[in-house]
PDB file of N, CA and C in Angstrom:
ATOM      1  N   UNK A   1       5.946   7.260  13.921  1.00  0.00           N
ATOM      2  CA  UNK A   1       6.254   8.572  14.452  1.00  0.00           C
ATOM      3  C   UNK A   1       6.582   8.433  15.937  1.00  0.00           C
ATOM      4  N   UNK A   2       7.206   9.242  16.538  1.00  0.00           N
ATOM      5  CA  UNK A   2       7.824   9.159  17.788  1.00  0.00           C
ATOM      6  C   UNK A   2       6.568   9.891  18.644  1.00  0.00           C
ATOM      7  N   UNK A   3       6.193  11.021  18.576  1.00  0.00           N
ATOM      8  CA  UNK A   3       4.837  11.088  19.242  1.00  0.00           C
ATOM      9  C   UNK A   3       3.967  11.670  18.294  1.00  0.00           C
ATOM     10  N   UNK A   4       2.659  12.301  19.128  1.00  0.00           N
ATOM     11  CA  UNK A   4       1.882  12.702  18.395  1.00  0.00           C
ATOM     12  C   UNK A   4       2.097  14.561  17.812  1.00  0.00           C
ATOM     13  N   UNK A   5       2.734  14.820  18.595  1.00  0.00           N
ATOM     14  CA  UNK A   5       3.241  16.447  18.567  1.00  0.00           C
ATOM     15  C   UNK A   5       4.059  16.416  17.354  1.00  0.00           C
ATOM     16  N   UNK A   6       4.974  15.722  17.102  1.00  0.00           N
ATOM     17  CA  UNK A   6       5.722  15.362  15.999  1.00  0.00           C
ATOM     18  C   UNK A   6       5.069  15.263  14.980  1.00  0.00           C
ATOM     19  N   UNK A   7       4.403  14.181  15.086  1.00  0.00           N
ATOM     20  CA  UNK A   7       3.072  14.030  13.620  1.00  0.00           C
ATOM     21  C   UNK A   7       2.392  15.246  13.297  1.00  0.00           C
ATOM     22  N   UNK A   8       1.914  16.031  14.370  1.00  0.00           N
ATOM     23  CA  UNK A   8       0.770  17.260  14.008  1.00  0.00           C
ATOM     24  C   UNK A   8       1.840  17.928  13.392  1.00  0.00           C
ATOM     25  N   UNK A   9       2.924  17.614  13.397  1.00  0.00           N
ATOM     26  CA  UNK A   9       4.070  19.128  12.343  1.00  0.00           C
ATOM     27  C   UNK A   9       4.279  18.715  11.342  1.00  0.00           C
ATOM     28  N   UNK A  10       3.956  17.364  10.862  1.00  0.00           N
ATOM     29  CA  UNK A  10       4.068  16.883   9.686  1.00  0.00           C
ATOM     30  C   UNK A  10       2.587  16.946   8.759  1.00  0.00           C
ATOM     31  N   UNK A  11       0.918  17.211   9.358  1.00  0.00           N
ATOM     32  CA  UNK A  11      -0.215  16.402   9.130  1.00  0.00           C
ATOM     33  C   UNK A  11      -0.726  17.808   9.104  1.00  0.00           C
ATOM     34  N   UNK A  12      -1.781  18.768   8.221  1.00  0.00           N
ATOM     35  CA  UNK A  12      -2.115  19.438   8.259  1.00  0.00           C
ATOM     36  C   UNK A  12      -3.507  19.555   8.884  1.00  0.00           C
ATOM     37  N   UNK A  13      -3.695  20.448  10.203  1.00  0.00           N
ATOM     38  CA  UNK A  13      -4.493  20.410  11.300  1.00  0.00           C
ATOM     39  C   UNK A  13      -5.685  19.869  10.801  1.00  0.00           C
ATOM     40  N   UNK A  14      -6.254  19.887   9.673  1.00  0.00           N
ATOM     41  CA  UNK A  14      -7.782  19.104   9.103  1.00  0.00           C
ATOM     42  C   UNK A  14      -7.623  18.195   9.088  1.00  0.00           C
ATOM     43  N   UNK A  15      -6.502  17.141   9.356  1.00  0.00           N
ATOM     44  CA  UNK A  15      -6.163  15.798   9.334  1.00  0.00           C
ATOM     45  C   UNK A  15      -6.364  14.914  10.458  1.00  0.00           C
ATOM     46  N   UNK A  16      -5.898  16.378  11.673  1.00  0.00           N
ATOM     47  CA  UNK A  16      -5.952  16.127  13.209  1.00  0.00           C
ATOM     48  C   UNK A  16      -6.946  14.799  13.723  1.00  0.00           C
ATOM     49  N   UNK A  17      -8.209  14.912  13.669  1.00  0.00           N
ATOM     50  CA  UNK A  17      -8.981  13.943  13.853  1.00  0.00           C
ATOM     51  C   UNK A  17      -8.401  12.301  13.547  1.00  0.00           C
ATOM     52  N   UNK A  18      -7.861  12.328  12.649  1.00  0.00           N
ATOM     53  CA  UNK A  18      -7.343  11.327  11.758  1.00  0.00           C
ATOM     54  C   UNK A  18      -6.260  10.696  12.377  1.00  0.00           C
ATOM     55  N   UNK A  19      -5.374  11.735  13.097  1.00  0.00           N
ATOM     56  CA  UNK A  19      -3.961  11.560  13.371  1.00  0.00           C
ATOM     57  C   UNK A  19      -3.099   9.970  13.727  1.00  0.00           C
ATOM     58  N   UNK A  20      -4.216   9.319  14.791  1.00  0.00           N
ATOM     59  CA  UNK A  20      -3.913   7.645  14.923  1.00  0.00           C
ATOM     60  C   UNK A  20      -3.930   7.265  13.593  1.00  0.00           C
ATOM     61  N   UNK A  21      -4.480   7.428  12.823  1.00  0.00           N
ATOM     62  CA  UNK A  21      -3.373   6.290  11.463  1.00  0.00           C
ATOM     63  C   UNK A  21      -2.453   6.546  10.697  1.00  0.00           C
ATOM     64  N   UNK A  22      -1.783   7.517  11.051  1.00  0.00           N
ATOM     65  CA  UNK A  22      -0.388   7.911  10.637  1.00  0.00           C
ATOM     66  C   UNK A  22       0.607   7.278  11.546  1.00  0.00           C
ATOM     67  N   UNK A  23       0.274   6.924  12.375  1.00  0.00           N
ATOM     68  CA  UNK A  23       1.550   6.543  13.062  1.00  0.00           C
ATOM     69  C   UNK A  23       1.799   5.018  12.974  1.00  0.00           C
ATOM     70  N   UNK A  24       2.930   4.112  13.598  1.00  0.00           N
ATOM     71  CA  UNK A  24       3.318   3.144  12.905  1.00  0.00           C
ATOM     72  C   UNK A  24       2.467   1.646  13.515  1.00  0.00           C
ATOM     73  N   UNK A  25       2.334   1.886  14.914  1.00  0.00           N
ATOM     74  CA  UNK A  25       1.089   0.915  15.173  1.00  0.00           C
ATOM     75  C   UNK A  25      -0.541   0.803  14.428  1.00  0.00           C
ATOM     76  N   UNK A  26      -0.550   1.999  13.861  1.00  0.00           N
ATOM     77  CA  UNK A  26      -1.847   1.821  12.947  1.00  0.00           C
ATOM     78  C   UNK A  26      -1.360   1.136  11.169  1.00  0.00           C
ATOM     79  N   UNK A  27      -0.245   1.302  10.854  1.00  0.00           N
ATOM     80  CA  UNK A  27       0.267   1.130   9.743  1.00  0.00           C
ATOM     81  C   UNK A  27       0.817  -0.604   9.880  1.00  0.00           C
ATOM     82  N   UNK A  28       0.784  -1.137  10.760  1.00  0.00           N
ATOM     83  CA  UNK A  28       1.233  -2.740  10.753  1.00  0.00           C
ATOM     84  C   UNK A  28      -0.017  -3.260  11.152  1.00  0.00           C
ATOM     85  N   UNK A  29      -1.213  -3.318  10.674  1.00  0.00           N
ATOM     86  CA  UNK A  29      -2.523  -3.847  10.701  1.00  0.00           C
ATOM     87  C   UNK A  29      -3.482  -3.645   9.699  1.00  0.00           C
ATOM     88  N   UNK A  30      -3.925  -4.152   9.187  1.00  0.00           N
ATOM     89  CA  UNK A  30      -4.914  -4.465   7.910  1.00  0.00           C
ATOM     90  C   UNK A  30      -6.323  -3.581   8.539  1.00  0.00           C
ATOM     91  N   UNK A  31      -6.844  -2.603   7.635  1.00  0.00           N
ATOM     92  CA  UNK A  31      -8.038  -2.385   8.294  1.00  0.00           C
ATOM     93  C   UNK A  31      -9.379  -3.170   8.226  1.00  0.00           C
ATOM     94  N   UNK A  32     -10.426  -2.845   8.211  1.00  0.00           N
ATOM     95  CA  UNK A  32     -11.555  -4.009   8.529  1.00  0.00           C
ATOM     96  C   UNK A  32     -11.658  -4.207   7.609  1.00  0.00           C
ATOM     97  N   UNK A  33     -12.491  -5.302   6.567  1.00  0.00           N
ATOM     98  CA  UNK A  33     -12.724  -5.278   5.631  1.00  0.00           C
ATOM     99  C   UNK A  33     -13.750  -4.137   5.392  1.00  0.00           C
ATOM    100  N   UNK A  34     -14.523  -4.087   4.145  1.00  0.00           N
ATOM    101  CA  UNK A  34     -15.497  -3.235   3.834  1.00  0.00           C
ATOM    102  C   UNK A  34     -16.392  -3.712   2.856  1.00  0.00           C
ATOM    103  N   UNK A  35     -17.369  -3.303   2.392  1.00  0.00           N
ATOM    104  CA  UNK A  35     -17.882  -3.408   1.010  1.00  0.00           C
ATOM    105  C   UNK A  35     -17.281  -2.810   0.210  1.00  0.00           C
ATOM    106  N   UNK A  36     -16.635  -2.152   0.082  1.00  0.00           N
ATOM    107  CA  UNK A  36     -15.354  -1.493  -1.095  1.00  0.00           C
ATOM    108  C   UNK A  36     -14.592  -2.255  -1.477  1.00  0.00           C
ATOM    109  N   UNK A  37     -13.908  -3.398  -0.867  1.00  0.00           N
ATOM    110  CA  UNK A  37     -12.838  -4.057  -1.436  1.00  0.00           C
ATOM    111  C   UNK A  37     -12.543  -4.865  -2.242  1.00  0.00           C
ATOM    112  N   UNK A  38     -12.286  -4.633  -3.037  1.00  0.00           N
ATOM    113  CA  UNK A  38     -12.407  -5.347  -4.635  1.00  0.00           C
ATOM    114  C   UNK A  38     -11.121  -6.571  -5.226  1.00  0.00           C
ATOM    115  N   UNK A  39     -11.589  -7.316  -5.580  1.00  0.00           N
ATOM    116  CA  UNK A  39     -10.886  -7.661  -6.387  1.00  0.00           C
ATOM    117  C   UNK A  39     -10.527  -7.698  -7.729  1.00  0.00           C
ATOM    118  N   UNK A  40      -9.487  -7.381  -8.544  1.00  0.00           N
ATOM    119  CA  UNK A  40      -9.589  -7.383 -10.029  1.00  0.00           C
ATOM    120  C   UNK A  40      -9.774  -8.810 -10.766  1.00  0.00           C
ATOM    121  N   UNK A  41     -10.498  -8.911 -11.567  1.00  0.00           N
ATOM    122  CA  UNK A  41     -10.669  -9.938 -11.994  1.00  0.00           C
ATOM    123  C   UNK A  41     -10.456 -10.073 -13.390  1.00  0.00           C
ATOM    124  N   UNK A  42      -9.775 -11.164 -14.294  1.00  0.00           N
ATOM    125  CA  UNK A  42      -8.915 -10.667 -15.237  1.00  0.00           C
ATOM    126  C   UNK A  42      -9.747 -11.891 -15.671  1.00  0.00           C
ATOM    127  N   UNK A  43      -9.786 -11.309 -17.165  1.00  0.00           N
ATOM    128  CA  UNK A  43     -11.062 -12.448 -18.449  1.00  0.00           C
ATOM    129  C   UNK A  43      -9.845 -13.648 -18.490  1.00  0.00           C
ATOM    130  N   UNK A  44     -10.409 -14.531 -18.977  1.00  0.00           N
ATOM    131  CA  UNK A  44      -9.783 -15.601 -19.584  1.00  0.00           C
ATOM    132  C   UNK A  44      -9.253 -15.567 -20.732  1.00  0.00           C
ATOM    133  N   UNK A  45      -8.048 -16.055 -20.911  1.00  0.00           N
ATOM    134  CA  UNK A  45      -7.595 -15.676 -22.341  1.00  0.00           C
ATOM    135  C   UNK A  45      -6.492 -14.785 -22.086  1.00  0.00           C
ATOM    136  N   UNK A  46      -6.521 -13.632 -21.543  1.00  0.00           N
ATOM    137  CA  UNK A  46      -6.161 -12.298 -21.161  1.00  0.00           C
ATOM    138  C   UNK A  46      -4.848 -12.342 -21.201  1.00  0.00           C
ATOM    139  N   UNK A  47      -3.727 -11.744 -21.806  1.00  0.00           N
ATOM    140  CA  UNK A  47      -2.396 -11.810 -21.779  1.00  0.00           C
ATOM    141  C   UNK A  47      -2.034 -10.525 -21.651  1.00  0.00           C
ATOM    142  N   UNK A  48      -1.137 -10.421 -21.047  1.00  0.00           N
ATOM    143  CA  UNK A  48      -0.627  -8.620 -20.159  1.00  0.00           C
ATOM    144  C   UNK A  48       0.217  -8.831 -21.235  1.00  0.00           C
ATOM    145  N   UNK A  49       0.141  -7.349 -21.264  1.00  0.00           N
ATOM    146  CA  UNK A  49       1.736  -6.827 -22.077  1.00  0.00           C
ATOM    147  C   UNK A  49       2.689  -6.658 -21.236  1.00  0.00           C
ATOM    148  N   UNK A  50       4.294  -7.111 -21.705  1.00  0.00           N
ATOM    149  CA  UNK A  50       5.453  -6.673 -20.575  1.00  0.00           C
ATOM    150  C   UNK A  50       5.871  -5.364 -20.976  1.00  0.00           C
ATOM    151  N   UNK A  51       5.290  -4.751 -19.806  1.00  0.00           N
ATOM    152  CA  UNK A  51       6.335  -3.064 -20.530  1.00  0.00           C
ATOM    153  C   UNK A  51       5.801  -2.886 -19.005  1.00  0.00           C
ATOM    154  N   UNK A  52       6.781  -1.473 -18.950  1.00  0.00           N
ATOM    155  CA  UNK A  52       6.728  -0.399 -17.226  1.00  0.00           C
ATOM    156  C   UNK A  52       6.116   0.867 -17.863  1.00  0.00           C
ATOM    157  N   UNK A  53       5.409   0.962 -16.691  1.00  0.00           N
ATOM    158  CA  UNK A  53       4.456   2.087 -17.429  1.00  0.00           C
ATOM    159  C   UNK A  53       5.710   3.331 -16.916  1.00  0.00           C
ATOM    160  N   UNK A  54       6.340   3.305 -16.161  1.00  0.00           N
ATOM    161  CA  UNK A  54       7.478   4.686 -15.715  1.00  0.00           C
ATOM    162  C   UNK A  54       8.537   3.938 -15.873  1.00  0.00           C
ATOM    163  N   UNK A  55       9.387   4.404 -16.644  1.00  0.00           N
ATOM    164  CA  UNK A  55      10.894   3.600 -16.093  1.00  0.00           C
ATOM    165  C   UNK A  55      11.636   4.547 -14.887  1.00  0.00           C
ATOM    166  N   UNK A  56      12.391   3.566 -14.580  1.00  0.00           N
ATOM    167  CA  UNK A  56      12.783   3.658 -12.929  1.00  0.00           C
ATOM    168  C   UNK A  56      14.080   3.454 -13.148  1.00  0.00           C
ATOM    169  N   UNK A  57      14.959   4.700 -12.059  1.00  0.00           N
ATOM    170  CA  UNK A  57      15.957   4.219 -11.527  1.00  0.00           C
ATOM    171  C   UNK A  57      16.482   2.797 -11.176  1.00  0.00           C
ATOM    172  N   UNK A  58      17.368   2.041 -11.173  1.00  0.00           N
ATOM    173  CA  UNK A  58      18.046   0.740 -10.305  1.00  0.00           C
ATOM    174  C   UNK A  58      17.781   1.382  -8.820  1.00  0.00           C
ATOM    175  N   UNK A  59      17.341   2.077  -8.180  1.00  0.00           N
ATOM    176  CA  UNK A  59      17.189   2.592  -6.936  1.00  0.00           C
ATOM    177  C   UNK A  59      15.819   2.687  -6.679  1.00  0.00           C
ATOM    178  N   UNK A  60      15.066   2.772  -7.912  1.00  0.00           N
ATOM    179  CA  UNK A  60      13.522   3.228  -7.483  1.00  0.00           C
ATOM    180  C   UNK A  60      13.310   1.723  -7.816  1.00  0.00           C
ATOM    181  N   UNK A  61      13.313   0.927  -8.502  1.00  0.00           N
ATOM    182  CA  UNK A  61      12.903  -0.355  -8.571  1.00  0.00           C
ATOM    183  C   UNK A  61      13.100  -0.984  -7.278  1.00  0.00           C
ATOM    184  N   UNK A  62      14.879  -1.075  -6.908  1.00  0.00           N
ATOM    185  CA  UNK A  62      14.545  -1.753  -5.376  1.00  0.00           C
ATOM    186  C   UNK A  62      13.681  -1.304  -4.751  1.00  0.00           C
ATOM    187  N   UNK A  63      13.859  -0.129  -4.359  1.00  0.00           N
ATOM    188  CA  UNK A  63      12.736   0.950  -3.506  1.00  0.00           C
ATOM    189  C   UNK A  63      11.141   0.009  -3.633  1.00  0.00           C
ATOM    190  N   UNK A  64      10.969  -0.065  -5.106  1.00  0.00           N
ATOM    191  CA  UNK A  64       9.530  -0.615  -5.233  1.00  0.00           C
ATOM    192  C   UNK A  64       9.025  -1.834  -4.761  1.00  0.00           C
ATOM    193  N   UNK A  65      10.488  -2.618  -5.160  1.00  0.00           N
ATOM    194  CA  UNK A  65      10.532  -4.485  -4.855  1.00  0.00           C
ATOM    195  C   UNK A  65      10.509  -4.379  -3.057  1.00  0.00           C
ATOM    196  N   UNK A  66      11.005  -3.669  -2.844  1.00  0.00           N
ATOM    197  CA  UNK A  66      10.969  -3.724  -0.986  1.00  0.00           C
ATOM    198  C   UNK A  66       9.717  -3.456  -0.632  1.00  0.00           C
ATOM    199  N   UNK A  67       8.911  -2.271  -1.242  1.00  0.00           N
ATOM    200  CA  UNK A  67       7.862  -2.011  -0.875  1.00  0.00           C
ATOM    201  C   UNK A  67       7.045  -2.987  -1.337  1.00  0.00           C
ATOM    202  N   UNK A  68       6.816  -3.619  -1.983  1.00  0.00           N
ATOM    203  CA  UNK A  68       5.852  -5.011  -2.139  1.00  0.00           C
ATOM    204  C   UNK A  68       5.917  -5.993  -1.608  1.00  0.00           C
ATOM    205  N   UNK A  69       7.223  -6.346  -1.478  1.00  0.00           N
ATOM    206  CA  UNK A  69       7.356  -7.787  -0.158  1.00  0.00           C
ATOM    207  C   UNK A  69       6.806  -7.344   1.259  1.00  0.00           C
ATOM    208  N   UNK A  70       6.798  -5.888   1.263  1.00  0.00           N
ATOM    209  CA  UNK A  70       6.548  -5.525   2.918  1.00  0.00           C
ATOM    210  C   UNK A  70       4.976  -5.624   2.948  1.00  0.00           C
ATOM    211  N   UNK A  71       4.668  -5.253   1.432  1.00  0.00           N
ATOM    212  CA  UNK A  71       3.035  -4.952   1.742  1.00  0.00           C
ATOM    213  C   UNK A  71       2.225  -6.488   1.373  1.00  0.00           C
ATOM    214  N   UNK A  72       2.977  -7.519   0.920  1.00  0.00           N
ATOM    215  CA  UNK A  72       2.678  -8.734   0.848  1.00  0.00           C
ATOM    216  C   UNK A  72       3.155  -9.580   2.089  1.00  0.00           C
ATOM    217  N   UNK A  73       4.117  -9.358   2.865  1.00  0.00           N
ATOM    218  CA  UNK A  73       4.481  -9.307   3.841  1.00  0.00           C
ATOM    219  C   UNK A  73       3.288  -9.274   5.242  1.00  0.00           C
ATOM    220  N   UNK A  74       2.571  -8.280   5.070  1.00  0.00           N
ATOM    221  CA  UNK A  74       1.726  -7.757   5.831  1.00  0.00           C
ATOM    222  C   UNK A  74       0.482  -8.537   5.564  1.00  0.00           C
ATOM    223  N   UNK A  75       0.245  -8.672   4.689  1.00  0.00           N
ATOM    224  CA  UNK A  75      -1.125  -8.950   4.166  1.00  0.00           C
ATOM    225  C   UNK A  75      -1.809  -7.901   3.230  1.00  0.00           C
ATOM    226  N   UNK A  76      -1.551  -6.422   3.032  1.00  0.00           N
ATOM    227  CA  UNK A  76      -2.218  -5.721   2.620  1.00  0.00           C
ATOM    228  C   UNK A  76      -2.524  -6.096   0.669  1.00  0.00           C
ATOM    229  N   UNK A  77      -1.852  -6.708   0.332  1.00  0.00           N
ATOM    230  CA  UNK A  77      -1.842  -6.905  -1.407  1.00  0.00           C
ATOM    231  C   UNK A  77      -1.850  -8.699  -1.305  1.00  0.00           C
ATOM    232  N   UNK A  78      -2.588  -9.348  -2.037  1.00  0.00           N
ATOM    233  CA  UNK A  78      -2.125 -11.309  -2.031  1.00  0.00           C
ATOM    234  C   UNK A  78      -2.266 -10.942  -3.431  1.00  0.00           C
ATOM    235  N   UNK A  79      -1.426 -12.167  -3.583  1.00  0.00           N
ATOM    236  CA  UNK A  79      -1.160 -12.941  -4.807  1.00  0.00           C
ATOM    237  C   UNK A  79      -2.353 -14.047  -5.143  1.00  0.00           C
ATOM    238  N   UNK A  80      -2.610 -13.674  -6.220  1.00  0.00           N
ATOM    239  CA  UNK A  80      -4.168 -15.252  -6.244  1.00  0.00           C
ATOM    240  C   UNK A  80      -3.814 -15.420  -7.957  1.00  0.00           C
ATOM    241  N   UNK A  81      -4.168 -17.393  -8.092  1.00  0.00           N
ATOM    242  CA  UNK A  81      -3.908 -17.577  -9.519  1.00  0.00           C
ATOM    243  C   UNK A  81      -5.301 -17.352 -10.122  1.00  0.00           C
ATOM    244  N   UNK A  82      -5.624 -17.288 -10.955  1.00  0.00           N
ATOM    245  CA  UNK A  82      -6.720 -16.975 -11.937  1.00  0.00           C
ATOM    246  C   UNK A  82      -7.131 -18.193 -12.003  1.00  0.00           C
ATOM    247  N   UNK A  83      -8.549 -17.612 -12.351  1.00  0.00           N
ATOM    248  CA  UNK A  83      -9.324 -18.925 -12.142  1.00  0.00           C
ATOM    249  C   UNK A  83      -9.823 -20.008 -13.245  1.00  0.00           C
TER     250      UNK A  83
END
């Protein structure tokens, strides 16, 4: 966001408090870890089915594929092989 006046017209005033992590220097940093953060952990054996749970535009897929390299990119999502 360009300032913070800008953001408050986008962020509904109960948010106000909040407002630093909407903007884009809070959004290119990983927050702390926590005791919340989980990993999924998938049984052995375990074989995914291939199907999309929504089908997608050729526009919403890129859309999606961009948004995952950025957020793998970042650090926010890793890739890990099973164990």
């Amino acid at each position: 966001m360009k300032s913070e006046e800008e953001t408050k017209k986008l962020v509904l005033e109960r948010f106000y408090k909040w407002i630093h992590v909407f903007g884009k220097k809070a959004s290119k940093r990983m927050p702390i870890r926590k005791f919340c953060d989980y990993a999924i952990k998938i049984k052995k054996g375990f074989i995914p089915r291939k199907r999309n749970a929504y089908p997608l535009l050729r526009e919403e897929r890129e859309e999606m594929h961009e948004f995952i390299v950025e957020q793998l990119r970042k650090g926010y999502i890793k890739l890990s092989k099973s164990p």
